[in-house]
N, C-alpha and C. Protein backbone atom coordinates (compact mmCIF):
# COMPACT_ATOMS: atom_id res chain seq x y z
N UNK A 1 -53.92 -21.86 42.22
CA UNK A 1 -53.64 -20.97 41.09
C UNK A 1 -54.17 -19.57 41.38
N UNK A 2 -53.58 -18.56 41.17
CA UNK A 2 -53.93 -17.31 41.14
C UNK A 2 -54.85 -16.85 40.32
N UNK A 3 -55.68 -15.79 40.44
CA UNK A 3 -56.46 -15.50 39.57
C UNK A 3 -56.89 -14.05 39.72
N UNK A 4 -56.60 -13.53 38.70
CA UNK A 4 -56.38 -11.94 38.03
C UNK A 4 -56.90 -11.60 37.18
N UNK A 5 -58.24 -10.29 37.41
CA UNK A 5 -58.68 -9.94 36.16
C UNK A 5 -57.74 -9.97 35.31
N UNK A 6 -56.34 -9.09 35.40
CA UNK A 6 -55.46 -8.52 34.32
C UNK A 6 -54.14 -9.54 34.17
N UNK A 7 -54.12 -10.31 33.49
CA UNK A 7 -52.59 -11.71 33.31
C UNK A 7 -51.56 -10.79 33.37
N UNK A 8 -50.52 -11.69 34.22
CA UNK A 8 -49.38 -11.10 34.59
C UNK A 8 -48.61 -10.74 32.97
N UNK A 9 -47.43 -10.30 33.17
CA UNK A 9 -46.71 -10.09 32.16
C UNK A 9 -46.49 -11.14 31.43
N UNK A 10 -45.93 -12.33 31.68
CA UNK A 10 -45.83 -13.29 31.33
C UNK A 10 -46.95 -14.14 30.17
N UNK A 11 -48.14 -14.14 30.88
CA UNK A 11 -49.15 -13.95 30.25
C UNK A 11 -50.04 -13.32 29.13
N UNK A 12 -49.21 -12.28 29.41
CA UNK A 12 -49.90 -11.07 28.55
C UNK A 12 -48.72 -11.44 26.97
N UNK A 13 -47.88 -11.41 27.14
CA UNK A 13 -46.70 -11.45 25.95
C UNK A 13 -47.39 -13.62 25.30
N UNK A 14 -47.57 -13.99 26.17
CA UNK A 14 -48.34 -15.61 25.71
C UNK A 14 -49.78 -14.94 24.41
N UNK A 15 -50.47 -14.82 25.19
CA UNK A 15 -51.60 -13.98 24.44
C UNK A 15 -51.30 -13.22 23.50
N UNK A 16 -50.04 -12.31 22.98
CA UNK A 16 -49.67 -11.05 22.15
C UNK A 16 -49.54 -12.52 21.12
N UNK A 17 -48.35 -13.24 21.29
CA UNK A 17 -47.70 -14.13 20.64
C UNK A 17 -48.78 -15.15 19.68
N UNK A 18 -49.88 -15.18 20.45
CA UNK A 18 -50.89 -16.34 19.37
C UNK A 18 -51.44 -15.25 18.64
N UNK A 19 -51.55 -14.30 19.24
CA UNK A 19 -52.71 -13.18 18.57
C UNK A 19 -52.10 -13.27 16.89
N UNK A 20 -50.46 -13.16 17.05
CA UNK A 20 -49.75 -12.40 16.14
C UNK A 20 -49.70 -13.34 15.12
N UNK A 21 -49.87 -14.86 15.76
CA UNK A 21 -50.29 -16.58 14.70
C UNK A 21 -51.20 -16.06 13.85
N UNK A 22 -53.01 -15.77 15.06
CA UNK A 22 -53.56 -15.45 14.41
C UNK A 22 -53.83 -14.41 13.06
N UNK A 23 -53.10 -13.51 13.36
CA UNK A 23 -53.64 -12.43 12.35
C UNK A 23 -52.75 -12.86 11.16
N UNK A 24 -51.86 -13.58 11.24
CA UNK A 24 -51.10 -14.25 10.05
C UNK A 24 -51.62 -14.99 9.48
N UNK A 25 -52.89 -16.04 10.04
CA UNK A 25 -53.66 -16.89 9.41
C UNK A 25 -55.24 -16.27 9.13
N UNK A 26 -55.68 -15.33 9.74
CA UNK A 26 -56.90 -14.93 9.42
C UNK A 26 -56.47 -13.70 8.55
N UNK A 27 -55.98 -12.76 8.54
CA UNK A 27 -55.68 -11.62 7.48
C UNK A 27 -55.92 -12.31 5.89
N UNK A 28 -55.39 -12.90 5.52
CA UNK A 28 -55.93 -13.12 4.24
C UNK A 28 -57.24 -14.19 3.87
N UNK A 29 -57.53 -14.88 4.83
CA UNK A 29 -58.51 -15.47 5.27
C UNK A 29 -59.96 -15.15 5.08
N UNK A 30 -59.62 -14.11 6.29
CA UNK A 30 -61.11 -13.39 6.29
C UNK A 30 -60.53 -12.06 7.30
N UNK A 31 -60.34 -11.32 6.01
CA UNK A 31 -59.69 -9.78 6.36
C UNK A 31 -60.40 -9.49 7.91
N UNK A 32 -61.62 -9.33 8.15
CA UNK A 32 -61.87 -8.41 9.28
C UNK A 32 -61.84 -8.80 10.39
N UNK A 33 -61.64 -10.13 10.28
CA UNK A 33 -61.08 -11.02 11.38
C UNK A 33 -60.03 -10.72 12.16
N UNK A 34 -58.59 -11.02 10.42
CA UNK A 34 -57.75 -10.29 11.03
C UNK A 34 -57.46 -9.16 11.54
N UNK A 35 -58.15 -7.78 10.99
CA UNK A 35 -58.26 -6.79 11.57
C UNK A 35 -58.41 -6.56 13.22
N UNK A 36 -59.27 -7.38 13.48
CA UNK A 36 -59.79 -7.30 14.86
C UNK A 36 -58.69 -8.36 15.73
N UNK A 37 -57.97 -9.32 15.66
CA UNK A 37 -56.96 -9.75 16.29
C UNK A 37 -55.70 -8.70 16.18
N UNK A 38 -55.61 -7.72 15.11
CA UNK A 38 -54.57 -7.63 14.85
C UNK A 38 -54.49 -6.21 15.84
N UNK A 39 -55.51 -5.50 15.93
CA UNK A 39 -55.48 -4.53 16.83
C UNK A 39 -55.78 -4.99 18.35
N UNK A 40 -56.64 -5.68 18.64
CA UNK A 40 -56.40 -6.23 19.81
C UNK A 40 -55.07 -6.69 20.12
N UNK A 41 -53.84 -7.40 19.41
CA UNK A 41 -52.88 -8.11 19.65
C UNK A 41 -51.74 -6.14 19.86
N UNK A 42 -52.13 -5.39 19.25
CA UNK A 42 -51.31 -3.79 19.28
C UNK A 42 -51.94 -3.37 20.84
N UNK A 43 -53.24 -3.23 20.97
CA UNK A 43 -53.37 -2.85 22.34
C UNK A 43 -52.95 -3.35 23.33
N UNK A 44 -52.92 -4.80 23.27
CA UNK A 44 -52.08 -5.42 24.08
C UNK A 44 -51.13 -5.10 24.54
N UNK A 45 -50.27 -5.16 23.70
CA UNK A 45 -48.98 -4.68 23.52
C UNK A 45 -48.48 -3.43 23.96
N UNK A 46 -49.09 -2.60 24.13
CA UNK A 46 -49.13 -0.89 24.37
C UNK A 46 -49.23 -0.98 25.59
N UNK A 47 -50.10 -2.07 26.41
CA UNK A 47 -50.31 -1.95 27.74
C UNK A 47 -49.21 -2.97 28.12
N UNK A 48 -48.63 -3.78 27.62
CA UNK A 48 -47.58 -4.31 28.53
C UNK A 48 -46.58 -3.96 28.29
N UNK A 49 -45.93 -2.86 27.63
CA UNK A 49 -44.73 -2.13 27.21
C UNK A 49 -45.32 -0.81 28.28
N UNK A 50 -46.15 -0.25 28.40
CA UNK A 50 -46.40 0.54 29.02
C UNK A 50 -46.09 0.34 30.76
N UNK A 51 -46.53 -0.75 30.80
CA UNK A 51 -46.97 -1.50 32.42
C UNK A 51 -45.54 -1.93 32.77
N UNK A 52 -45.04 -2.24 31.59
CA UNK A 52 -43.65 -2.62 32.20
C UNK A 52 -42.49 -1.61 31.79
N UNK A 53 -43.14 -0.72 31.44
CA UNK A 53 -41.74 0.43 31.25
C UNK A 53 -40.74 -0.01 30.34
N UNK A 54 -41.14 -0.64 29.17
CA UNK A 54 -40.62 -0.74 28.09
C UNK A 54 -40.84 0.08 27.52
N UNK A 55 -41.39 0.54 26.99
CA UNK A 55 -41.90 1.62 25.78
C UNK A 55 -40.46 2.91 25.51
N UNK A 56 -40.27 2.65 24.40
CA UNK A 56 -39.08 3.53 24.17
C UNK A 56 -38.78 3.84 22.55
N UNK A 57 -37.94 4.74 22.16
CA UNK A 57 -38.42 5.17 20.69
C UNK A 57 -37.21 3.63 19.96
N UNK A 58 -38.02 4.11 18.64
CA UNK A 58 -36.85 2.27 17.69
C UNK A 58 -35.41 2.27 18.29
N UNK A 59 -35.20 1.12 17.68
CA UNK A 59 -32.91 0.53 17.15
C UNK A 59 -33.17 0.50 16.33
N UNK A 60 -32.17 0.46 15.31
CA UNK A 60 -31.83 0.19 14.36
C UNK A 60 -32.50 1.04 13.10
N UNK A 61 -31.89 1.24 11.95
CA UNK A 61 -31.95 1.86 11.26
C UNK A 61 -33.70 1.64 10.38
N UNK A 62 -33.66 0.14 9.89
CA UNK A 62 -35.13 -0.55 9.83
C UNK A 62 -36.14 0.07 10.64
N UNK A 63 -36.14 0.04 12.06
CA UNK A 63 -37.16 0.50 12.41
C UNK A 63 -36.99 1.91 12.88
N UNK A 64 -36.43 2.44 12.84
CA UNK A 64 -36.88 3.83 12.53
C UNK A 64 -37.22 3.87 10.83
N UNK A 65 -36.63 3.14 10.33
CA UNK A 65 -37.29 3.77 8.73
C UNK A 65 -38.92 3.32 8.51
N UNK A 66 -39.49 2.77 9.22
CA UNK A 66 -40.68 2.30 9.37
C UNK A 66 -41.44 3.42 10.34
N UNK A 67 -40.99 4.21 11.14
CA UNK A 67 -41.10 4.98 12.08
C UNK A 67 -41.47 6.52 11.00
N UNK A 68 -40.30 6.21 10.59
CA UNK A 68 -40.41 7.94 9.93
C UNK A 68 -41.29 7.64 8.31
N UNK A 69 -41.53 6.44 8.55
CA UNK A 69 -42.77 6.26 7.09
C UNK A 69 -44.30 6.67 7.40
N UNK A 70 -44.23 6.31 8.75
CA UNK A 70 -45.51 6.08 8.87
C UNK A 70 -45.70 7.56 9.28
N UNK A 71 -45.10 8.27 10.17
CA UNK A 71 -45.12 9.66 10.33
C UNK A 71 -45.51 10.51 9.19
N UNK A 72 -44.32 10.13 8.59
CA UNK A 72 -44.35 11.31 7.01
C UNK A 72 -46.12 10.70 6.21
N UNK A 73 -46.19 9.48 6.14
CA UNK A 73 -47.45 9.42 5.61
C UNK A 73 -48.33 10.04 6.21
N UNK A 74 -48.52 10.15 7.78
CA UNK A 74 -49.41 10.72 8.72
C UNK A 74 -49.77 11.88 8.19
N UNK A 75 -48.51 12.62 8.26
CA UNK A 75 -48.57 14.27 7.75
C UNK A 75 -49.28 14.58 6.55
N UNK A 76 -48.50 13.35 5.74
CA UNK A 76 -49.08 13.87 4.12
C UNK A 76 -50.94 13.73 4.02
N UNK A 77 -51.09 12.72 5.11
CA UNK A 77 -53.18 12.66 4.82
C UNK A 77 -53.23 13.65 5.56
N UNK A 78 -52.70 14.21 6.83
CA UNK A 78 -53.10 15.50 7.40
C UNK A 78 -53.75 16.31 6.63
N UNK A 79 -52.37 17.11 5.47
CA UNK A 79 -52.58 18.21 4.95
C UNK A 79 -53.29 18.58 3.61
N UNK A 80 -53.80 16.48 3.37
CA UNK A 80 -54.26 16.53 1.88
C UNK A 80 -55.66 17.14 1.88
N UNK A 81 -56.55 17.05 0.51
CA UNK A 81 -57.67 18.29 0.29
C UNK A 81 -58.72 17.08 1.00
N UNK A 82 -58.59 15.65 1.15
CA UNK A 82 -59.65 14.91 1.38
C UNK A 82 -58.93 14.04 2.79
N UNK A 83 -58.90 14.90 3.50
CA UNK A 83 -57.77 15.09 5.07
C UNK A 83 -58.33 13.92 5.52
N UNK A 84 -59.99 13.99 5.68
CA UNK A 84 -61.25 13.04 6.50
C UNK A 84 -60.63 11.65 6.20
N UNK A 85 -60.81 11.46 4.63
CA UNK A 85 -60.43 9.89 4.16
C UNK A 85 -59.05 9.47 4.16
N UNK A 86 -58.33 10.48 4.23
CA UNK A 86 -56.85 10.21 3.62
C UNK A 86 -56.65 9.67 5.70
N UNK A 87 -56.79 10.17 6.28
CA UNK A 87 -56.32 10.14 7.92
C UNK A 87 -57.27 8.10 8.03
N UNK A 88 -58.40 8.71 7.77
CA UNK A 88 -59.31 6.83 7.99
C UNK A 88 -58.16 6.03 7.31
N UNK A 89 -57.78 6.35 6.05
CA UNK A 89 -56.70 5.23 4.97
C UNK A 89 -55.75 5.03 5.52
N UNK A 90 -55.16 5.93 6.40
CA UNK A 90 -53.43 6.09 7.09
C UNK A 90 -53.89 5.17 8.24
N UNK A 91 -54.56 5.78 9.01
CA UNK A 91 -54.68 4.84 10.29
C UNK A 91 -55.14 3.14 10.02
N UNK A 92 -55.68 2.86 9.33
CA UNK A 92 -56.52 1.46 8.70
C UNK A 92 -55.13 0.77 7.93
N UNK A 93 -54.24 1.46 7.58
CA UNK A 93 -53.51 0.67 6.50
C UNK A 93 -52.37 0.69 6.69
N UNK A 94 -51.42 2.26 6.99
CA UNK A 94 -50.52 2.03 7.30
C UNK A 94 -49.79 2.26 8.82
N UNK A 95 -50.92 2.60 9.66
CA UNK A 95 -50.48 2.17 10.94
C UNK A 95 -50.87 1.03 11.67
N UNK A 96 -51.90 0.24 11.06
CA UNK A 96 -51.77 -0.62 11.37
C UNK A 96 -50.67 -2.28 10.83
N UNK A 97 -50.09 -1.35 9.46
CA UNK A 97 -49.08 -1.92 8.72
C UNK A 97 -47.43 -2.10 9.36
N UNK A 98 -47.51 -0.81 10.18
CA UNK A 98 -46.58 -0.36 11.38
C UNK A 98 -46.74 -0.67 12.62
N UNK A 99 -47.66 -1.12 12.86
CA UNK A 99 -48.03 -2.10 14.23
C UNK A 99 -48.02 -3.10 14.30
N UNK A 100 -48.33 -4.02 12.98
CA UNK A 100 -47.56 -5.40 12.68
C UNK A 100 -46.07 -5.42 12.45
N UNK A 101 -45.80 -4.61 11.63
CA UNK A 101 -43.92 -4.73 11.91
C UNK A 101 -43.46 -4.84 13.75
N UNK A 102 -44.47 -4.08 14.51
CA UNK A 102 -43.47 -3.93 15.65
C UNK A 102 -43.57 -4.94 16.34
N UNK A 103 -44.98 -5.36 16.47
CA UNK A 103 -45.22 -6.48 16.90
C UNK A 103 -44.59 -7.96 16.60
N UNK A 104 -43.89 -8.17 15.50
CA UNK A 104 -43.04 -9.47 14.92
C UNK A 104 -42.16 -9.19 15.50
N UNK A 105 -41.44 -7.75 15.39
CA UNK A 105 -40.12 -7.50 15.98
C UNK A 105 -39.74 -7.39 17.70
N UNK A 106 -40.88 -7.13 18.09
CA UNK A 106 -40.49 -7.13 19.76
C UNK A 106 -40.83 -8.66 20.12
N UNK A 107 -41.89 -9.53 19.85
CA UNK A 107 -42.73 -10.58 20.47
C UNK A 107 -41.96 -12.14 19.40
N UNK A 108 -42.01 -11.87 18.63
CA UNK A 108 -41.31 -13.11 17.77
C UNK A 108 -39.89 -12.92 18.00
N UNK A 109 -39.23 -13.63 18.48
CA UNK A 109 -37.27 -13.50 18.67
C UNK A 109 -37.56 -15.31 18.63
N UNK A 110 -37.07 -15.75 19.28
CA UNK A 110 -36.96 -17.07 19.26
C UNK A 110 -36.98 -18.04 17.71
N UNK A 111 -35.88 -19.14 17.93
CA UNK A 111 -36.41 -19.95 16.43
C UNK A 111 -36.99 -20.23 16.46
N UNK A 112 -37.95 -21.08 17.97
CA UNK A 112 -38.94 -21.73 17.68
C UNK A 112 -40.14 -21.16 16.96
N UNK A 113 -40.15 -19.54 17.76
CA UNK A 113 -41.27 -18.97 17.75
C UNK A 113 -40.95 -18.40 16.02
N UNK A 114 -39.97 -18.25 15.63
CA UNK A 114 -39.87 -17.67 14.15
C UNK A 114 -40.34 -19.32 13.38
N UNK A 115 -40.15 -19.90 13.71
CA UNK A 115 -40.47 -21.21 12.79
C UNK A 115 -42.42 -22.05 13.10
N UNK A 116 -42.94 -21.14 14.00
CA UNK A 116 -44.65 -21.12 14.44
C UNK A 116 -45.00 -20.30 13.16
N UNK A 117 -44.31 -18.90 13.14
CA UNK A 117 -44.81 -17.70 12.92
C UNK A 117 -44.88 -18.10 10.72
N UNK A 118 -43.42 -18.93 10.50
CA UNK A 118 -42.97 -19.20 9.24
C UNK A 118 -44.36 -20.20 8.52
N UNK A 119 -44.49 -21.13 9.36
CA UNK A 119 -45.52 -22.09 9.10
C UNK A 119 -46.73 -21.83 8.82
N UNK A 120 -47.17 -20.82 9.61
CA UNK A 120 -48.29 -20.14 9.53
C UNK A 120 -48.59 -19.51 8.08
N UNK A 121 -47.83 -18.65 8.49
CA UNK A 121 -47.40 -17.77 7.08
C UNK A 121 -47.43 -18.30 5.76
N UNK A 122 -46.83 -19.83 5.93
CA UNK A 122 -47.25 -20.30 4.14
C UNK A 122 -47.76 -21.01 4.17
N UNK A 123 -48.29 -21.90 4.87
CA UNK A 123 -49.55 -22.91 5.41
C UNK A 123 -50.37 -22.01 4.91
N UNK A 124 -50.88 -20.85 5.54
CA UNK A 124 -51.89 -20.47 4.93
C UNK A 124 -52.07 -19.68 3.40
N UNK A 125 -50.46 -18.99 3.31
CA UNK A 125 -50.56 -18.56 1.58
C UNK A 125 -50.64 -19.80 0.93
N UNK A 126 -50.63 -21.23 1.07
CA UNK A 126 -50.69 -22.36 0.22
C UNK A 126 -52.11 -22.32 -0.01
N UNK A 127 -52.91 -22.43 1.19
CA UNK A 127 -54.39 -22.80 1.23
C UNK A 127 -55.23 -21.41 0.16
N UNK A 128 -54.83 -20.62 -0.06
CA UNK A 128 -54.77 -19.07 -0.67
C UNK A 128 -54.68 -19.52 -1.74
N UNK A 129 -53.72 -20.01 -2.32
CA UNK A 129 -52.85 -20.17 -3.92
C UNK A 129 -53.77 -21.63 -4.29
N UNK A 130 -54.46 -22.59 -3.37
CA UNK A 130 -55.24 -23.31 -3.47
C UNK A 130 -56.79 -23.21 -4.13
N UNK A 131 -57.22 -22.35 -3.54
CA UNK A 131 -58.32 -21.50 -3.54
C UNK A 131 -59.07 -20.91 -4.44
N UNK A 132 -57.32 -20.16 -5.00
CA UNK A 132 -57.56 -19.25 -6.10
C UNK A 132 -57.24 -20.27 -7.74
N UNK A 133 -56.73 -21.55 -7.47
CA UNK A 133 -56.46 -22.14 -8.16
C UNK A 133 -57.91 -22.58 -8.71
N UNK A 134 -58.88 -23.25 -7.65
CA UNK A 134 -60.13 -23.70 -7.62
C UNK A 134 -61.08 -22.53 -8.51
N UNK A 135 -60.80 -21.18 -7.91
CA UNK A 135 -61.34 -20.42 -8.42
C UNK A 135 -61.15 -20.03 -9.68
N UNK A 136 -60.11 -20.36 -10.55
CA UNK A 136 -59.83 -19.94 -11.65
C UNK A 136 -60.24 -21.11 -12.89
N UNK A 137 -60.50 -22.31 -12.32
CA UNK A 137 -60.78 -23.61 -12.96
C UNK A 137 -62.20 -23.76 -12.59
N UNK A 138 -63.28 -23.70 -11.50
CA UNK A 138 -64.12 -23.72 -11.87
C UNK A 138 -65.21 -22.53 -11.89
N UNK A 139 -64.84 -21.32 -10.99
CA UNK A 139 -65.61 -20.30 -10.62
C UNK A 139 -66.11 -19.66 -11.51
N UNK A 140 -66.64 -19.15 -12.28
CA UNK A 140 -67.20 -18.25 -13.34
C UNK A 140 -66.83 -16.89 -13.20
N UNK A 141 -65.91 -16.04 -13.76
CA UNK A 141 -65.32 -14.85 -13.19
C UNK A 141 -66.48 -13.79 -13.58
N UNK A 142 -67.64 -13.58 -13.36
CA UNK A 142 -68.43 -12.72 -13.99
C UNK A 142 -68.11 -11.08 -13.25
N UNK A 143 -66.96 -10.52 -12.77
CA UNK A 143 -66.82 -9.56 -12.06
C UNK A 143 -65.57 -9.31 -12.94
N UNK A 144 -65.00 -9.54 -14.41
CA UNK A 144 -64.02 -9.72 -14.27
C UNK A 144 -63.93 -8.00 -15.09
N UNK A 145 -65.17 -7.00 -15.42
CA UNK A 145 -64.69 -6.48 -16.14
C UNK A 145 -64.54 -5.06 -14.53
N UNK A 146 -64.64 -5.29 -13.64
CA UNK A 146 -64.08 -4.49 -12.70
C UNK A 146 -62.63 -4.42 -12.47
N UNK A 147 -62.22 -5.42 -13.09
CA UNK A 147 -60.76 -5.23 -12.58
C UNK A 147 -59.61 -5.07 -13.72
N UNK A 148 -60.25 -5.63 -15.11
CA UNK A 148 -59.28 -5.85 -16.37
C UNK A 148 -60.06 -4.52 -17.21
N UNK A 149 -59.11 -3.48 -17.79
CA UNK A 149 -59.48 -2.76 -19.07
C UNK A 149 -59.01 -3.51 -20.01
N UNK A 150 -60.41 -3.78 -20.63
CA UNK A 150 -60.62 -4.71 -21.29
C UNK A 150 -59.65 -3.66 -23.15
N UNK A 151 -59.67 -2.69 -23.38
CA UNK A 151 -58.95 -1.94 -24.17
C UNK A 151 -57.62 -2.16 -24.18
N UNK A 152 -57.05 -2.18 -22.83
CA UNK A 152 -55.54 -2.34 -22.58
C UNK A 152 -55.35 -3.34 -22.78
N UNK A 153 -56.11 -4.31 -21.89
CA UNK A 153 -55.68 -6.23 -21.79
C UNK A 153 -57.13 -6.83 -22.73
N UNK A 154 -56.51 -6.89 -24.05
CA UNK A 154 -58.08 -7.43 -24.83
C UNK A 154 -57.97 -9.11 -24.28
N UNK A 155 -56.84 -9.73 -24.25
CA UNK A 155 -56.99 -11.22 -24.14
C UNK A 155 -56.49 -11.53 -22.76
N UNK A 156 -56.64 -10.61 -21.84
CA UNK A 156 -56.99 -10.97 -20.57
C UNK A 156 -58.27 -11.16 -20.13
N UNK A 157 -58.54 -12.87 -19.82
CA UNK A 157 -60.13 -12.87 -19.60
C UNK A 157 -60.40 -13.21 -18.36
N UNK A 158 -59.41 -13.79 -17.39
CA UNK A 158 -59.59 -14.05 -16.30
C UNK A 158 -58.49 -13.53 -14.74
N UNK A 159 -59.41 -12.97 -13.96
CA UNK A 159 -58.10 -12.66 -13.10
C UNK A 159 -58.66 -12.98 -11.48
N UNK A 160 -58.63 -13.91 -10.60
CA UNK A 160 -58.87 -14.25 -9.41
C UNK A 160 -58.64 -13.54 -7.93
N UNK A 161 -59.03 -14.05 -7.28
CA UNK A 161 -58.87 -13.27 -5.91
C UNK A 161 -58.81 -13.86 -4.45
N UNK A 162 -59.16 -14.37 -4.70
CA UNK A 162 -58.99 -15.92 -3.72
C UNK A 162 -59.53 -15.18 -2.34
N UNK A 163 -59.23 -15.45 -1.53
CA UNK A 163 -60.09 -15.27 -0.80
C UNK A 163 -59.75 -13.60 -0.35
N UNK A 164 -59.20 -12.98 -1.15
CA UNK A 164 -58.89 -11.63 -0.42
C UNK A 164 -59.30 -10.51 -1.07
N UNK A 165 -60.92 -11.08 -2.38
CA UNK A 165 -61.67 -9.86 -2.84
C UNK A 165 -61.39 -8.89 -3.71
N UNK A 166 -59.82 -9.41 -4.30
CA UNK A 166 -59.37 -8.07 -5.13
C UNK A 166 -57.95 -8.73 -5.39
N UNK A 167 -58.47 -8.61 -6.89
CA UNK A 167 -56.90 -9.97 -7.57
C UNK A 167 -56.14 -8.63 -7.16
N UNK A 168 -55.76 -7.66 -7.21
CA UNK A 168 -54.68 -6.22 -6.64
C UNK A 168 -54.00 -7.02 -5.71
N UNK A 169 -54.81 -6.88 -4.86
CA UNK A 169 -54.73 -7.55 -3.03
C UNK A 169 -53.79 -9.19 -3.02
N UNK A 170 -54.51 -9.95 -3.90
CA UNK A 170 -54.39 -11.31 -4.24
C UNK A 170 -52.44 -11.52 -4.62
N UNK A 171 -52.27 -10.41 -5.77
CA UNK A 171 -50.93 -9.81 -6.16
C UNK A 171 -50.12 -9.38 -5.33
N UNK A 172 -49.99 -8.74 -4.56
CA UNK A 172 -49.27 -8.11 -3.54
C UNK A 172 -49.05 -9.00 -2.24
N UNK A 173 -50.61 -9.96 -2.07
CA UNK A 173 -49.60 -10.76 -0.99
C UNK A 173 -48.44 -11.89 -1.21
N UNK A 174 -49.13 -12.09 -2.67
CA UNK A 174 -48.01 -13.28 -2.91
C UNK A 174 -46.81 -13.01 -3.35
N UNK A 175 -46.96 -11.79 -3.46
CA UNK A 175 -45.26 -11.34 -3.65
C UNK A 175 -44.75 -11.25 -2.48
N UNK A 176 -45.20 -10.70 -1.86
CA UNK A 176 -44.62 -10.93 -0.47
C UNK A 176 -44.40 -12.07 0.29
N UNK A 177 -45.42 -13.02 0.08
CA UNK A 177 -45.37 -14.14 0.70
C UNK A 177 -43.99 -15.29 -0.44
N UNK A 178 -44.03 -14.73 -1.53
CA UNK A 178 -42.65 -15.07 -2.53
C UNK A 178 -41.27 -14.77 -2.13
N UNK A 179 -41.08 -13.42 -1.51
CA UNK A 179 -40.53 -13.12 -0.67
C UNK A 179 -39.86 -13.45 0.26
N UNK A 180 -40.68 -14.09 1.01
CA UNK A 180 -40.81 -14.99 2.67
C UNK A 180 -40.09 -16.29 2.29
N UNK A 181 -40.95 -16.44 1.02
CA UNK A 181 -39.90 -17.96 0.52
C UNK A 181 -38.62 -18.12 0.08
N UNK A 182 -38.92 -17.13 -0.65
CA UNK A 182 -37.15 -17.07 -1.09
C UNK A 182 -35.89 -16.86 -0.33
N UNK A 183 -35.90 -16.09 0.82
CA UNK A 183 -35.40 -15.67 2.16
C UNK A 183 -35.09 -17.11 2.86
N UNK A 184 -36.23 -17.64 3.09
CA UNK A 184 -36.40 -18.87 4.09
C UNK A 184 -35.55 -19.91 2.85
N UNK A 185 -35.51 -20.02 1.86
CA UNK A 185 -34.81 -20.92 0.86
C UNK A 185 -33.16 -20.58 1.24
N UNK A 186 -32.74 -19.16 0.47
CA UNK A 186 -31.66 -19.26 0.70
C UNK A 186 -31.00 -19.60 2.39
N UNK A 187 -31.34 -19.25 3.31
CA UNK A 187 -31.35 -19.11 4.59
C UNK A 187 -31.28 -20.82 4.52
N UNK A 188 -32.14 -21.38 4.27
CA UNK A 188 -31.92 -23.15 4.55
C UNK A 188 -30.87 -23.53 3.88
N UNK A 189 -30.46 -23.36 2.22
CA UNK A 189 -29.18 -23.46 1.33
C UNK A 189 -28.14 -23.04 2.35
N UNK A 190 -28.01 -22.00 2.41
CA UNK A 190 -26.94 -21.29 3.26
C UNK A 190 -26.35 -22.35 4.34
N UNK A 191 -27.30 -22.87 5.05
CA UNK A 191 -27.34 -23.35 6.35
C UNK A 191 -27.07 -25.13 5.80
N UNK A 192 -27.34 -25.69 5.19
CA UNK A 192 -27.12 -26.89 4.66
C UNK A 192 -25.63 -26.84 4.03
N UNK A 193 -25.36 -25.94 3.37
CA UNK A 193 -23.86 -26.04 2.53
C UNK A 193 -22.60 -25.54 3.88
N UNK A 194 -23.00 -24.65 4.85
CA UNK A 194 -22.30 -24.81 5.99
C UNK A 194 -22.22 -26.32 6.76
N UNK A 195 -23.45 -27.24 6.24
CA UNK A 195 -23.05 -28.45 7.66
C UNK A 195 -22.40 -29.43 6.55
N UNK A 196 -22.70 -29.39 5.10
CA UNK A 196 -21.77 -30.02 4.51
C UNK A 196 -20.00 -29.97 4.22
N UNK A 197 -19.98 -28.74 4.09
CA UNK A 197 -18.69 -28.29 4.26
C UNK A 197 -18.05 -28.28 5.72
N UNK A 198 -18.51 -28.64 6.98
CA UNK A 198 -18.22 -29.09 8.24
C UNK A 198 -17.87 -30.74 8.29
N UNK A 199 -18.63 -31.30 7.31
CA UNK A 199 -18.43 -32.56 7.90
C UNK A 199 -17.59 -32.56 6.77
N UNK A 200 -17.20 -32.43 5.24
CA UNK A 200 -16.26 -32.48 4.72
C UNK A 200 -14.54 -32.14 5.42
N UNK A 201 -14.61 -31.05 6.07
CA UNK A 201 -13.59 -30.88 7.11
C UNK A 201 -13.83 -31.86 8.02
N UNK A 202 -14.35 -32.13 9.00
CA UNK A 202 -14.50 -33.45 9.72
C UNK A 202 -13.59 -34.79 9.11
N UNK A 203 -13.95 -35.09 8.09
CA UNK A 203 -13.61 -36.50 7.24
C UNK A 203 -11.75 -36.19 7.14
């Protein structure tokens, strides 16, 4: 067997590919976890698009619109009055929000690998929606007046977070991860009423 400080290409895209498992299962998990796979799994990436003379500007309309988001946001913390924080927030949030898009899109192609990546993805929003379930039945919400105005929402008394520190946070992934489901639903419907209507022609 060969042996190389630096893994061949082959290698290197093996390694991008779990990284990208990982940060799907540790990101809501235990955020800084994912943080740290998730930029390691971008550097990666930079060096084997680089090394192999891939590196080239987007296709498709999607990713350039992801392209010219993250830009225009760039600009806008540039020129704002609190430049320092607004540039830390851009780079922390939405380029690294733009480095996970690219990363699904160049390294995930395959069904198999889209059906690793799917599993992951709600395997762990289940264990999440689990969590927060536990937390809402037995946890004692004593933090709850940080997050509810209690003026606006008088008979809102409880609001959870599960493991991601901020029912906000808690909200937004599961819409997204609602999202993921609903997609993957119709996509299976779709795909089931095509093999029924095949074998009905068949008969």
């Amino acid at each position: 067997m060969e042996l190389s400080l630096i893994p061949n290409q082959k290698r290197i895209t093996f390694y991008i590919e779990r990284l990208i498992y990982g940060v799907v299962v540790a990101m809501p998990l235990q955020p800084m976890v994912g943080d740290v796979l998730l930029w390691l799994a971008i550097g990666l990436a930079l060096y084997d698009l680089i090394s192999s003379k891939s590196l080239s500007l987007p296709t498709g309309y999607l990713s350039w619109s992801v392209m010219i988001f993250v830009v225009w946001t760039g600009i806008s913390a540039l020129v704002s009055e609190n430049w320092d924080w607004s540039i830390q927030s851009w780079f922390y949030q939405i380029v690294a929000s733009g480095g996970m898009y690219y990363l699904v899109r160049t390294y995930i192609q395959t069904p198999k690998q889209w059906n690793y990546f799917l599993r992951a993805l709600l395997g762990t929003a289940v264990l999440v929606c689990i969590i927060g379930a536990y937390q809402y039945v037995f946890v004692p919400n004593i933090h709850i007046k940080e997050w509810v105005d209690a003026a606006q929402f008088p008979k809102l008394m409880r609001r959870m977070s599960s493991t991601l520190q901020n029912p906000n946070l808690l909200g937004a992934y599961l819409l997204m991860v609602l999202s993921v489901c609903i997609s993957y639903i119709l996509v299976y419907m779709k795909g089931k009423i095509v093999r029924v209507k095949s074998l009905r022609c068949s008969l």
